[in-house]
PDB file of N, CA and C in Angstrom:
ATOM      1  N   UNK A   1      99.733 104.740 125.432  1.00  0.00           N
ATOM      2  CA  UNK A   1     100.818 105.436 126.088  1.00  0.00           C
ATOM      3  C   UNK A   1     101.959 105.614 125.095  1.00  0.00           C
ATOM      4  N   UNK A   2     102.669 106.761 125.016  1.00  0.00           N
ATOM      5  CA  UNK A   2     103.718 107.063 123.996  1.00  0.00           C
ATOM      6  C   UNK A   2     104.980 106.937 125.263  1.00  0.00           C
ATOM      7  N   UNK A   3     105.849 106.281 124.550  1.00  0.00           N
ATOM      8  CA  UNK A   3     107.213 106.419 125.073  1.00  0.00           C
ATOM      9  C   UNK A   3     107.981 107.371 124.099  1.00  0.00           C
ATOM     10  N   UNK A   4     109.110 108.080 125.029  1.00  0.00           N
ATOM     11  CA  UNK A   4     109.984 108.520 124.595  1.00  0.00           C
ATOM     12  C   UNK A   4     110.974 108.095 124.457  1.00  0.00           C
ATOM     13  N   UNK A   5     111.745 107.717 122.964  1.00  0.00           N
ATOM     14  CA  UNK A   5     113.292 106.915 122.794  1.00  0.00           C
ATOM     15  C   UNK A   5     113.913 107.524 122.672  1.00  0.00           C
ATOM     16  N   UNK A   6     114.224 108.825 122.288  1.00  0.00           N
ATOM     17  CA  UNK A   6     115.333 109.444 122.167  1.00  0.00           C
ATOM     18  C   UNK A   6     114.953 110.923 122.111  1.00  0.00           C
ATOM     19  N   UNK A   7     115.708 111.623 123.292  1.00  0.00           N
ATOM     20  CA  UNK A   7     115.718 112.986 122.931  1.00  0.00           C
ATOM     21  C   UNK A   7     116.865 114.016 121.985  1.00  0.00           C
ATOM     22  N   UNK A   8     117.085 114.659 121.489  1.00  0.00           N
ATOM     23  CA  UNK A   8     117.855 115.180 120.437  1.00  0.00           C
ATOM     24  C   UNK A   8     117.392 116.393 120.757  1.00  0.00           C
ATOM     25  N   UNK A   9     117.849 117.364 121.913  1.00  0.00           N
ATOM     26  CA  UNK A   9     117.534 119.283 121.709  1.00  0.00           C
ATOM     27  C   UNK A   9     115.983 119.038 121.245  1.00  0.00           C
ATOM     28  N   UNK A  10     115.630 120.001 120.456  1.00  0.00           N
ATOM     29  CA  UNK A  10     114.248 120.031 120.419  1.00  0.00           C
ATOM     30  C   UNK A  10     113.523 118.667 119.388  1.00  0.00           C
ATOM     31  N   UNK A  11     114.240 117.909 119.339  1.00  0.00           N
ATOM     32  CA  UNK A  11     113.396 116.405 118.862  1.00  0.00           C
ATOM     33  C   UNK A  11     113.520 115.484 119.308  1.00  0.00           C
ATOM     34  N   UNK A  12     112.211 115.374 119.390  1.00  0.00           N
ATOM     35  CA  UNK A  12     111.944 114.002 120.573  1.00  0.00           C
ATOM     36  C   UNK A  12     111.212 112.800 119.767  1.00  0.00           C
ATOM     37  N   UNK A  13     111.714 111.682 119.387  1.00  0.00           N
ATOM     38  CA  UNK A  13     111.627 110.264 118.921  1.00  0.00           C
ATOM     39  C   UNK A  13     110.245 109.570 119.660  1.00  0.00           C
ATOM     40  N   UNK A  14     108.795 109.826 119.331  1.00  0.00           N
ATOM     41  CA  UNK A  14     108.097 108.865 120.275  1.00  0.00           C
ATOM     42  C   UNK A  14     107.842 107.272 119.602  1.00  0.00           C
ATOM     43  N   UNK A  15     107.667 106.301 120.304  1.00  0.00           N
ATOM     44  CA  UNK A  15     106.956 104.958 120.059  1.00  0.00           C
ATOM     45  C   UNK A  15     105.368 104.637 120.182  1.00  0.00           C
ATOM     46  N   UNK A  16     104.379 104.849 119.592  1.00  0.00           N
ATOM     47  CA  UNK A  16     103.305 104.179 119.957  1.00  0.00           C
ATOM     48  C   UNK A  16     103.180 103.066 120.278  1.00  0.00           C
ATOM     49  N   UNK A  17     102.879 102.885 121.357  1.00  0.00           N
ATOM     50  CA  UNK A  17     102.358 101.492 122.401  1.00  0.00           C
ATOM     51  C   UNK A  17     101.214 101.230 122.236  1.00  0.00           C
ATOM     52  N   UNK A  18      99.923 101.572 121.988  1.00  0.00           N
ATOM     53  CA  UNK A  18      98.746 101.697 122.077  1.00  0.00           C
ATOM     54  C   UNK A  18      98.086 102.241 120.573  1.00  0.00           C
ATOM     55  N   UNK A  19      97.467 100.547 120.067  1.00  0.00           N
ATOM     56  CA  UNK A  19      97.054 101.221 118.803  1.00  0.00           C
ATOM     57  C   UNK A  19      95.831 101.634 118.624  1.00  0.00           C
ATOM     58  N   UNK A  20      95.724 102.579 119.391  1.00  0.00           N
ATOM     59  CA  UNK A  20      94.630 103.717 118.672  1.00  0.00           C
ATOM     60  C   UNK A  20      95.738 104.896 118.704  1.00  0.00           C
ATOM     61  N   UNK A  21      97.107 104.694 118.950  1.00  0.00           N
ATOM     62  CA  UNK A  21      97.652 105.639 118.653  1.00  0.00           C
ATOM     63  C   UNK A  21      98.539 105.894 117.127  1.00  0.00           C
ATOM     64  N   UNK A  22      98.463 107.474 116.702  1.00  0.00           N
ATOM     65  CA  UNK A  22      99.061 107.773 115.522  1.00  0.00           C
ATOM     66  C   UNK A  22     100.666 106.685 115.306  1.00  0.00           C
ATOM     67  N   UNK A  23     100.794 105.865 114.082  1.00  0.00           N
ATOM     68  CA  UNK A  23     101.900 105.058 113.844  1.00  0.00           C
ATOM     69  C   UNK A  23     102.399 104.189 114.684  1.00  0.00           C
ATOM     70  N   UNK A  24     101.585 103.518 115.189  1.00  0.00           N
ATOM     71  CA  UNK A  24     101.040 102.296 115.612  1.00  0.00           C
ATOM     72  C   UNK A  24     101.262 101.210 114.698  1.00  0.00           C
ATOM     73  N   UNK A  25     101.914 100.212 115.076  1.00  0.00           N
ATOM     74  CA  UNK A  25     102.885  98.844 113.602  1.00  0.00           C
ATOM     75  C   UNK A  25     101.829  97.760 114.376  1.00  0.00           C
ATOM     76  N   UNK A  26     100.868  97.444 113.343  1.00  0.00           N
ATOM     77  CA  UNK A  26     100.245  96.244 113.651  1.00  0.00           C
ATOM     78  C   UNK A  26     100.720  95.504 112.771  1.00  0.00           C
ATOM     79  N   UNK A  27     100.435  93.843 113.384  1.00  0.00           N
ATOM     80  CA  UNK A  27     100.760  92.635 112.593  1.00  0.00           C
ATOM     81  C   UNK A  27     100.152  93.104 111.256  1.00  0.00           C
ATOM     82  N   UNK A  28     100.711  92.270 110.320  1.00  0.00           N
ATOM     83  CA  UNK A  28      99.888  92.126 109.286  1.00  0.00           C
ATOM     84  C   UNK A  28      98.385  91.742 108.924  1.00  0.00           C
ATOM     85  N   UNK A  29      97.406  91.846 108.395  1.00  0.00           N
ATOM     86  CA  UNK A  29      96.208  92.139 108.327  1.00  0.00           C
ATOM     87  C   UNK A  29      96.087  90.448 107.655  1.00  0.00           C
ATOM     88  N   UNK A  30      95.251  89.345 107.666  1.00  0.00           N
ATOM     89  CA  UNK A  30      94.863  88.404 107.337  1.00  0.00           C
ATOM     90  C   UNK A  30      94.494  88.370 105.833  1.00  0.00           C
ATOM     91  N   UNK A  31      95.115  88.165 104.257  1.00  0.00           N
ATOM     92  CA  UNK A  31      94.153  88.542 103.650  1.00  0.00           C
ATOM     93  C   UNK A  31      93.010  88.031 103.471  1.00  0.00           C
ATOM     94  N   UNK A  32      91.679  88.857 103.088  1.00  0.00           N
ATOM     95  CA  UNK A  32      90.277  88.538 102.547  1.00  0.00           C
ATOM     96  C   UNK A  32      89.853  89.076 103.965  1.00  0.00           C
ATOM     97  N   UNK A  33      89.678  89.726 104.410  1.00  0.00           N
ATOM     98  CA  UNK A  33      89.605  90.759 105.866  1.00  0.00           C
ATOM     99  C   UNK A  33      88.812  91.587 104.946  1.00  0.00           C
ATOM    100  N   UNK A  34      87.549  91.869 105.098  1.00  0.00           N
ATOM    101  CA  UNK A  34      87.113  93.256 104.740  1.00  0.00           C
ATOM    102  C   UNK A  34      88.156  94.954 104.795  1.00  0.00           C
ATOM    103  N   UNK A  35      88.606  95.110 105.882  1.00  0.00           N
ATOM    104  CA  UNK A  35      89.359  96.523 105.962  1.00  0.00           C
ATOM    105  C   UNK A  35      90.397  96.342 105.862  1.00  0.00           C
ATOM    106  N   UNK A  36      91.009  95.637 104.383  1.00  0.00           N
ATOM    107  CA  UNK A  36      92.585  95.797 104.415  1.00  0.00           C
ATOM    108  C   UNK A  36      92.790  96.933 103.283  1.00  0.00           C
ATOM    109  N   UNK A  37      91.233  97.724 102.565  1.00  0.00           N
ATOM    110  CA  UNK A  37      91.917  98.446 101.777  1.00  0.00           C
ATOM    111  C   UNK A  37      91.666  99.678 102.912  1.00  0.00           C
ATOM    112  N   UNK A  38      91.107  99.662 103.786  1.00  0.00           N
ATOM    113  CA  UNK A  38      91.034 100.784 105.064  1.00  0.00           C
ATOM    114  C   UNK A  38      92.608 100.712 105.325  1.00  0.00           C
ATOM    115  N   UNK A  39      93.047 100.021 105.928  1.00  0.00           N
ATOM    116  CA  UNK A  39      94.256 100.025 106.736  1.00  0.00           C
ATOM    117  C   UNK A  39      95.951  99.978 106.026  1.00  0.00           C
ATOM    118  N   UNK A  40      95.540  99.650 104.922  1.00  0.00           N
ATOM    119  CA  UNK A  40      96.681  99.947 103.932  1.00  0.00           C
ATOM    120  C   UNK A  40      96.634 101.543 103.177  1.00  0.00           C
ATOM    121  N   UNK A  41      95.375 102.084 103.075  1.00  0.00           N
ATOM    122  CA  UNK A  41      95.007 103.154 102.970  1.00  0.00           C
ATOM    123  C   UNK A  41      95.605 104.086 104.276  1.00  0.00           C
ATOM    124  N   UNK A  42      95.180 103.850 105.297  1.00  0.00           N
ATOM    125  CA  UNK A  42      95.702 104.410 106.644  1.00  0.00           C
ATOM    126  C   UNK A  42      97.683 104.340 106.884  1.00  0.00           C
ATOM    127  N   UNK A  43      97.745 103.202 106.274  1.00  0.00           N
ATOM    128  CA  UNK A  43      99.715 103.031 106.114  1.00  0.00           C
ATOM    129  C   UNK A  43     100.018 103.955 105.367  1.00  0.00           C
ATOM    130  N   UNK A  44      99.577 104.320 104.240  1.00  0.00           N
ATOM    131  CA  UNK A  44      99.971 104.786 103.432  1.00  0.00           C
ATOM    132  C   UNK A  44      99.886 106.013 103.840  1.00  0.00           C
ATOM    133  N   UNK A  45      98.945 106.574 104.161  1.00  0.00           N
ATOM    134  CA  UNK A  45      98.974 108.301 104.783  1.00  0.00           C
ATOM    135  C   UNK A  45     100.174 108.137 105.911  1.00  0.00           C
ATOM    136  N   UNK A  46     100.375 107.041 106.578  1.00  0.00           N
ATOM    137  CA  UNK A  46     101.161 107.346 108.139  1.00  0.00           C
ATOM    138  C   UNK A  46     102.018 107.303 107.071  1.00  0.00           C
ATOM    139  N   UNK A  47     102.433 106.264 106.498  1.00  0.00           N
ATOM    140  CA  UNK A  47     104.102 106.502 106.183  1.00  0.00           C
ATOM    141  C   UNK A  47     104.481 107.573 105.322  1.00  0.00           C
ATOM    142  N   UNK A  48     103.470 108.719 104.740  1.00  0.00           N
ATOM    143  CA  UNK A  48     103.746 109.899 103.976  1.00  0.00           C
ATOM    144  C   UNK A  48     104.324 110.605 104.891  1.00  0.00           C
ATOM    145  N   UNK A  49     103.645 110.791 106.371  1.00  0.00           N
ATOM    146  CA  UNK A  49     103.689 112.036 107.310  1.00  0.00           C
ATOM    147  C   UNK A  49     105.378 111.883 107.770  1.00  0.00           C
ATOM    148  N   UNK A  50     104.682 110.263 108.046  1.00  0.00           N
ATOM    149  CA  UNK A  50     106.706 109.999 108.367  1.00  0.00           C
ATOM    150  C   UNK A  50     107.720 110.475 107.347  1.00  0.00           C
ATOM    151  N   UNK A  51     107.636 109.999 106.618  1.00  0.00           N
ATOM    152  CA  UNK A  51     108.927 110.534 105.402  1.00  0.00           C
ATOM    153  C   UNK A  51     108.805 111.921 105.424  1.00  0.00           C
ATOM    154  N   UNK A  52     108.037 113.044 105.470  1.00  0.00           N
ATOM    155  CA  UNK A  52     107.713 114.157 105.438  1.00  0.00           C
ATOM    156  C   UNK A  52     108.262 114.626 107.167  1.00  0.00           C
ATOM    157  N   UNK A  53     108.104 114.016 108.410  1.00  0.00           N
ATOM    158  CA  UNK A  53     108.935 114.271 109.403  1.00  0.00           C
ATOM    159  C   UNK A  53     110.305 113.710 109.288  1.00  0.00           C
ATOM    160  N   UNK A  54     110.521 112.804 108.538  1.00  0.00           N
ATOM    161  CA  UNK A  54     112.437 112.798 108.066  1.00  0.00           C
ATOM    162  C   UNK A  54     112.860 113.501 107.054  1.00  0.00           C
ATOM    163  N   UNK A  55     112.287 114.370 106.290  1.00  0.00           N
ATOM    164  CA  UNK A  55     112.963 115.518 105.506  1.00  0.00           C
ATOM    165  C   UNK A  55     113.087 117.261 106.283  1.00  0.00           C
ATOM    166  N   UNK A  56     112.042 116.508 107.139  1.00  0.00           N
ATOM    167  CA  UNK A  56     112.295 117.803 108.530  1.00  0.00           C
ATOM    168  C   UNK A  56     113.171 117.571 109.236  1.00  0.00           C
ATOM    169  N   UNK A  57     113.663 116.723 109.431  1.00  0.00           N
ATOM    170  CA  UNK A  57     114.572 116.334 110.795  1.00  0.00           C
ATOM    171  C   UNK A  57     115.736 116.371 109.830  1.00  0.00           C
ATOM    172  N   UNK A  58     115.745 115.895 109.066  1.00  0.00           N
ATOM    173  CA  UNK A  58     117.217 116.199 107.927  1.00  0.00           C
ATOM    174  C   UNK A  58     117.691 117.190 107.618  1.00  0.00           C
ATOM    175  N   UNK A  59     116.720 118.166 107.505  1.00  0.00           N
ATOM    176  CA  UNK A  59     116.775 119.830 107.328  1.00  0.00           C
ATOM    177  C   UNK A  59     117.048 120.382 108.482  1.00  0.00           C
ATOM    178  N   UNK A  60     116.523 119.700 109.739  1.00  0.00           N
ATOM    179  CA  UNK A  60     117.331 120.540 110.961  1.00  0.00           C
ATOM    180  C   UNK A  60     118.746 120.245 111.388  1.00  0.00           C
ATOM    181  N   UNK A  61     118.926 118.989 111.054  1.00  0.00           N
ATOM    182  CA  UNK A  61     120.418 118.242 111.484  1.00  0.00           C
ATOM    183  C   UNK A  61     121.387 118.906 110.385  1.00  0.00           C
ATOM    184  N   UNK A  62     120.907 118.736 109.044  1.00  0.00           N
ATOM    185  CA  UNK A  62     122.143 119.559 108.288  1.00  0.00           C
ATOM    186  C   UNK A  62     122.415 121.556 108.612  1.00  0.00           C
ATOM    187  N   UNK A  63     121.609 121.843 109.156  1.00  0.00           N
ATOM    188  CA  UNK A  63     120.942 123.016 109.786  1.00  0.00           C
ATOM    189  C   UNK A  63     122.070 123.550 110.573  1.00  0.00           C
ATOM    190  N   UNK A  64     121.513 122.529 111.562  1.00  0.00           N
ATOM    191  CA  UNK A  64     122.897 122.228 112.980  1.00  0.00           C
ATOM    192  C   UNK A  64     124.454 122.328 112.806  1.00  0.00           C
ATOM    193  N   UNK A  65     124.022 121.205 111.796  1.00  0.00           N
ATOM    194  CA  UNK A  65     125.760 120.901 111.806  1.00  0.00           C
ATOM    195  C   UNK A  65     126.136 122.292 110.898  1.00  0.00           C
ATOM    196  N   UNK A  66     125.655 123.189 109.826  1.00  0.00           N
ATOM    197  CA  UNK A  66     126.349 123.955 109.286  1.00  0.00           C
ATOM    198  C   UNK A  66     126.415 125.406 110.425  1.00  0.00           C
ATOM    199  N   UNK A  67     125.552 125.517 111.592  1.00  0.00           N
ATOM    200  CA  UNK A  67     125.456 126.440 112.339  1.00  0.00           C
ATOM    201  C   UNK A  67     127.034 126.088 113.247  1.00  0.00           C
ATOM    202  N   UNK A  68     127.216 124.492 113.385  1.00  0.00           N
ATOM    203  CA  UNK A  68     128.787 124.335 114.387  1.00  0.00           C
ATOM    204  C   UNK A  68     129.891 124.217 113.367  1.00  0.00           C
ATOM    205  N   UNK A  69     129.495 123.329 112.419  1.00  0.00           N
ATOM    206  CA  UNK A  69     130.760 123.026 112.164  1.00  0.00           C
ATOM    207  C   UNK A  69     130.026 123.444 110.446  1.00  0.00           C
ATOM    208  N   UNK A  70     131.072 124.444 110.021  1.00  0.00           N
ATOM    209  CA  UNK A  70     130.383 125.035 108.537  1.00  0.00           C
ATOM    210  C   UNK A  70     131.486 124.375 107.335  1.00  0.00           C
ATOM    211  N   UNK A  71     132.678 123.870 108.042  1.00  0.00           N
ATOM    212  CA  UNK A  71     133.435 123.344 106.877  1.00  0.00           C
ATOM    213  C   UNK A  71     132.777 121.845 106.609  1.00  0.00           C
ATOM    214  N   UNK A  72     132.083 121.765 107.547  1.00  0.00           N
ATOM    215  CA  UNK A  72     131.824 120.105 107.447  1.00  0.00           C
ATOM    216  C   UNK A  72     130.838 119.744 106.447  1.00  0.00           C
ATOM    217  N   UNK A  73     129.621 120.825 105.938  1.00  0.00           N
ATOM    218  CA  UNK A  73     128.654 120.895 105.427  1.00  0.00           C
ATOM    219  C   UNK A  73     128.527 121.901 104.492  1.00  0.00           C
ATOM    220  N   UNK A  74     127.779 121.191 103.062  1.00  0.00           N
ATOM    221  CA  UNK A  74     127.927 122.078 101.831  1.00  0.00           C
ATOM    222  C   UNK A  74     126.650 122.879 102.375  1.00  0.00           C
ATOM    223  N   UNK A  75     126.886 123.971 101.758  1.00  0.00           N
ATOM    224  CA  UNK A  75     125.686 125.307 101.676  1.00  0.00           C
ATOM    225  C   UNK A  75     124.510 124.628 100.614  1.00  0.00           C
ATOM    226  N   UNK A  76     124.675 123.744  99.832  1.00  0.00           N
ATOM    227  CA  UNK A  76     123.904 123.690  98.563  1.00  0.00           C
ATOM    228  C   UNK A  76     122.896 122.739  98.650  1.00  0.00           C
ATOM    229  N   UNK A  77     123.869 121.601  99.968  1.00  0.00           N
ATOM    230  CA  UNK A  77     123.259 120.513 100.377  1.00  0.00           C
ATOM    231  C   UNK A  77     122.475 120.981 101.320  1.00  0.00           C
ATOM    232  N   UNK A  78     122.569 121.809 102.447  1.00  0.00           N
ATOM    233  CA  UNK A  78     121.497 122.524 103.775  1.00  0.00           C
ATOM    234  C   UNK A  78     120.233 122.994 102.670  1.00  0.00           C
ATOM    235  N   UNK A  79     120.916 124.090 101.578  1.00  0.00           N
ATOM    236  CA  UNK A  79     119.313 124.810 100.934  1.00  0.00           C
ATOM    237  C   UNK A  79     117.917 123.999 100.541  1.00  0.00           C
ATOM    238  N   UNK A  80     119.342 122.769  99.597  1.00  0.00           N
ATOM    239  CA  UNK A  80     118.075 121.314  99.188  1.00  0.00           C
ATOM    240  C   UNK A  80     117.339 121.141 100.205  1.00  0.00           C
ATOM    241  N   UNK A  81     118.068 120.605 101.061  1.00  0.00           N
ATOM    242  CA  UNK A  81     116.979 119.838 102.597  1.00  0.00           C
ATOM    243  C   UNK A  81     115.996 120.474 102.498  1.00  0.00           C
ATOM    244  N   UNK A  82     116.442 121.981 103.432  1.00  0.00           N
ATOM    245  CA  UNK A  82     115.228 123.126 103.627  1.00  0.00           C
ATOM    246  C   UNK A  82     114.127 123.146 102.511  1.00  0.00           C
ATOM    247  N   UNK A  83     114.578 123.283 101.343  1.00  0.00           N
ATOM    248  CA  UNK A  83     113.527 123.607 100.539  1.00  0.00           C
ATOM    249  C   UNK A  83     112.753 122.078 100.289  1.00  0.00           C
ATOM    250  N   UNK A  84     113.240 120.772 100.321  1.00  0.00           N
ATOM    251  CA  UNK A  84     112.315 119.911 100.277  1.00  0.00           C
ATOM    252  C   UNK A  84     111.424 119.482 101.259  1.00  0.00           C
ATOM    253  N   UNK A  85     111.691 119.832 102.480  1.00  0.00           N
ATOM    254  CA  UNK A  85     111.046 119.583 103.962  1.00  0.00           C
ATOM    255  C   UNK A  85     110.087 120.787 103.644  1.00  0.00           C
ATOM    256  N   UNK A  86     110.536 122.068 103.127  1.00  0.00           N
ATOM    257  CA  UNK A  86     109.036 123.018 103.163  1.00  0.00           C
ATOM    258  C   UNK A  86     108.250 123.002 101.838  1.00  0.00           C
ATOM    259  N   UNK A  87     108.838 122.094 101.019  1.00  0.00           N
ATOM    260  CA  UNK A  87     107.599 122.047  99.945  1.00  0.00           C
ATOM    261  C   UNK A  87     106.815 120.679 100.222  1.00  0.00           C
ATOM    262  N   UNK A  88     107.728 119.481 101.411  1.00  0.00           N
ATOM    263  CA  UNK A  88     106.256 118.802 101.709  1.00  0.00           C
ATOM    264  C   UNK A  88     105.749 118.569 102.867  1.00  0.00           C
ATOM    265  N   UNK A  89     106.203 119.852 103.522  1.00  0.00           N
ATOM    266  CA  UNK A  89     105.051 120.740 104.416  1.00  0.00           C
ATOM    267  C   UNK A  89     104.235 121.009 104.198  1.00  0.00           C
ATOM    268  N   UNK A  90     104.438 122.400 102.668  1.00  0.00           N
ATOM    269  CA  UNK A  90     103.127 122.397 102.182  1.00  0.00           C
ATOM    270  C   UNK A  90     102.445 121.877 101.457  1.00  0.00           C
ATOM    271  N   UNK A  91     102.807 120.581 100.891  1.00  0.00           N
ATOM    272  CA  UNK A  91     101.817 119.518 100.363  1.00  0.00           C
ATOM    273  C   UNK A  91     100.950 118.862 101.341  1.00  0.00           C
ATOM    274  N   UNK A  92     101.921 118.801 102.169  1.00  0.00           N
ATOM    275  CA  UNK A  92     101.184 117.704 103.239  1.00  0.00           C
ATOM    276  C   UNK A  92     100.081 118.946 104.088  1.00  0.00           C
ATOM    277  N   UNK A  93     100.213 119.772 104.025  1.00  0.00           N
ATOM    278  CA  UNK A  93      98.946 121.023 104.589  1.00  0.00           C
ATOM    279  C   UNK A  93      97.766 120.886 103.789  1.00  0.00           C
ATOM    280  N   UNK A  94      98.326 121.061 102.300  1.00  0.00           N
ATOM    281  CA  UNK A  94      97.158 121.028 101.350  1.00  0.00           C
ATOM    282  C   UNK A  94      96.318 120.169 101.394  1.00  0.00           C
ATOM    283  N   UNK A  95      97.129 118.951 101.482  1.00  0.00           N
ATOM    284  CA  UNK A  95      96.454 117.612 101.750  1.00  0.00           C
ATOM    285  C   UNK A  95      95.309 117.218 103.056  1.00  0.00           C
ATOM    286  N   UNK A  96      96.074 118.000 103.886  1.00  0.00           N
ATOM    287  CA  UNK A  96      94.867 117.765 105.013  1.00  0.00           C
ATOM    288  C   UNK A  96      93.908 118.801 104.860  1.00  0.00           C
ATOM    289  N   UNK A  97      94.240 120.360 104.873  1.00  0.00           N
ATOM    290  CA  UNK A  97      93.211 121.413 104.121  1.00  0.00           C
ATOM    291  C   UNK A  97      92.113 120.612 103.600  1.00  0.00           C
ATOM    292  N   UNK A  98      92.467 119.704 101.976  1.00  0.00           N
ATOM    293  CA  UNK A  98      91.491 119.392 101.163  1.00  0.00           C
ATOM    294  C   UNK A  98      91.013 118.126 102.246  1.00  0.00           C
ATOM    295  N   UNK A  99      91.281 117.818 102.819  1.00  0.00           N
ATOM    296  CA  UNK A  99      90.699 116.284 103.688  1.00  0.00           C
ATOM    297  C   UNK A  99      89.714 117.165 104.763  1.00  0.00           C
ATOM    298  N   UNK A 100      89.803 117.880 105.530  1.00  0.00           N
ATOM    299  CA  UNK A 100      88.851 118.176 106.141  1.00  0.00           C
ATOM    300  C   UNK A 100      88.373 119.357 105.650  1.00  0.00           C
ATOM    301  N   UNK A 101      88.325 120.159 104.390  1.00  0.00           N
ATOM    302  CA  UNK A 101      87.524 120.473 103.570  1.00  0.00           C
ATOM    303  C   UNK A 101      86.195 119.511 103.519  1.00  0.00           C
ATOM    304  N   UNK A 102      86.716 118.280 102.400  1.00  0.00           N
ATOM    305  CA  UNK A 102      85.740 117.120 102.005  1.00  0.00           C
ATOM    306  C   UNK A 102      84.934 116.650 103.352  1.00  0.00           C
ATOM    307  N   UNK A 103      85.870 116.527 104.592  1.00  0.00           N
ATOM    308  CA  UNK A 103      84.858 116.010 105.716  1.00  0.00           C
ATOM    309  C   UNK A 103      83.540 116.963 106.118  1.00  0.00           C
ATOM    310  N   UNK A 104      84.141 118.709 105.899  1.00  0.00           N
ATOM    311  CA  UNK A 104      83.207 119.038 106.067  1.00  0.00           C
ATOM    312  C   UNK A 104      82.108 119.522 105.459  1.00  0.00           C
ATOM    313  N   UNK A 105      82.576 119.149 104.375  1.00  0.00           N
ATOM    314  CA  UNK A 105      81.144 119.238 103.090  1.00  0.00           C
ATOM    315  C   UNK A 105      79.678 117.538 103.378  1.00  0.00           C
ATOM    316  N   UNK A 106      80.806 116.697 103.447  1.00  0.00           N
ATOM    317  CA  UNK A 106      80.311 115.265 104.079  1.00  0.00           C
ATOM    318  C   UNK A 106      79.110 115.646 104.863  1.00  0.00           C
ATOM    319  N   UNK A 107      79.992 116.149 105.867  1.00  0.00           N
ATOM    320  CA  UNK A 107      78.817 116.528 107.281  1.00  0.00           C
ATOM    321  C   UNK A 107      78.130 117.273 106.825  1.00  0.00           C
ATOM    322  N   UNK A 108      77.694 118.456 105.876  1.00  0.00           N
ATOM    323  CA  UNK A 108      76.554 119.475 106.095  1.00  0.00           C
ATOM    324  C   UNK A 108      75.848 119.421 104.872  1.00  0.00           C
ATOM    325  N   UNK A 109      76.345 118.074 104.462  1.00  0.00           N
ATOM    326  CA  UNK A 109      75.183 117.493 103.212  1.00  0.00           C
ATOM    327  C   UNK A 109      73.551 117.456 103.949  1.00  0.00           C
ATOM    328  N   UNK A 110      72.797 117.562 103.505  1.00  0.00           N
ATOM    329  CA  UNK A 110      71.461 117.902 103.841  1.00  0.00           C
ATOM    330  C   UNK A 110      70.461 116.958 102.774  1.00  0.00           C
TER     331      UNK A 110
END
């Protein structure tokens, strides 16, 4: 079940409760566990997507504020945001592109 913590206009803050859900904070892993290079592997992709949804959300908030209040916010500082939230957009596209690319070469190995 996802809760909602905070709404913000069109962004909405969820919590995973339930870990089979996306960014899900489990305890720490025991070491000598067979799947800790699985699941540190798996951190590591979640916490990309995350940082990659806080250069989005940074890009909309400086966005905002220069749409209300324009003395409050440099023009130079809004362009940065924007342009770093859409160049790892499209990294993070490429990245999954080439990931289920590879899955589906996986599968129709013969």
């Amino acid at each position: 079940m996802l809760n909602f913590r905070q709404v913000e206009g069109d962004n909405v803050t969820l919590t995973a409760t339930h870990k089979s859900h996306f960014g899900f904070s489990k305890d720490k892993l025991k070491a000598g566990k067979e799947d800790d290079f699985i699941t540190s592997f798996a951190d590591a992709f979640k916490d990309a997507f995350y940082k990659v949804n806080d250069l989005q959300r940074e890009s909309n908030e400086l966005t905002r504020a220069l749409a209300v209040r324009p003395n409050s916010v440099d023009i130079h500082d809004v362009t940065i945001a924007a342009e770093k939230a859409r160049v790892a957009i499209l990294f993070t596209k490429s990245i999954v592109d080439r990931a289920t690319q590879a899955y589906r070469e996986l599968i129709n190995m013969r």
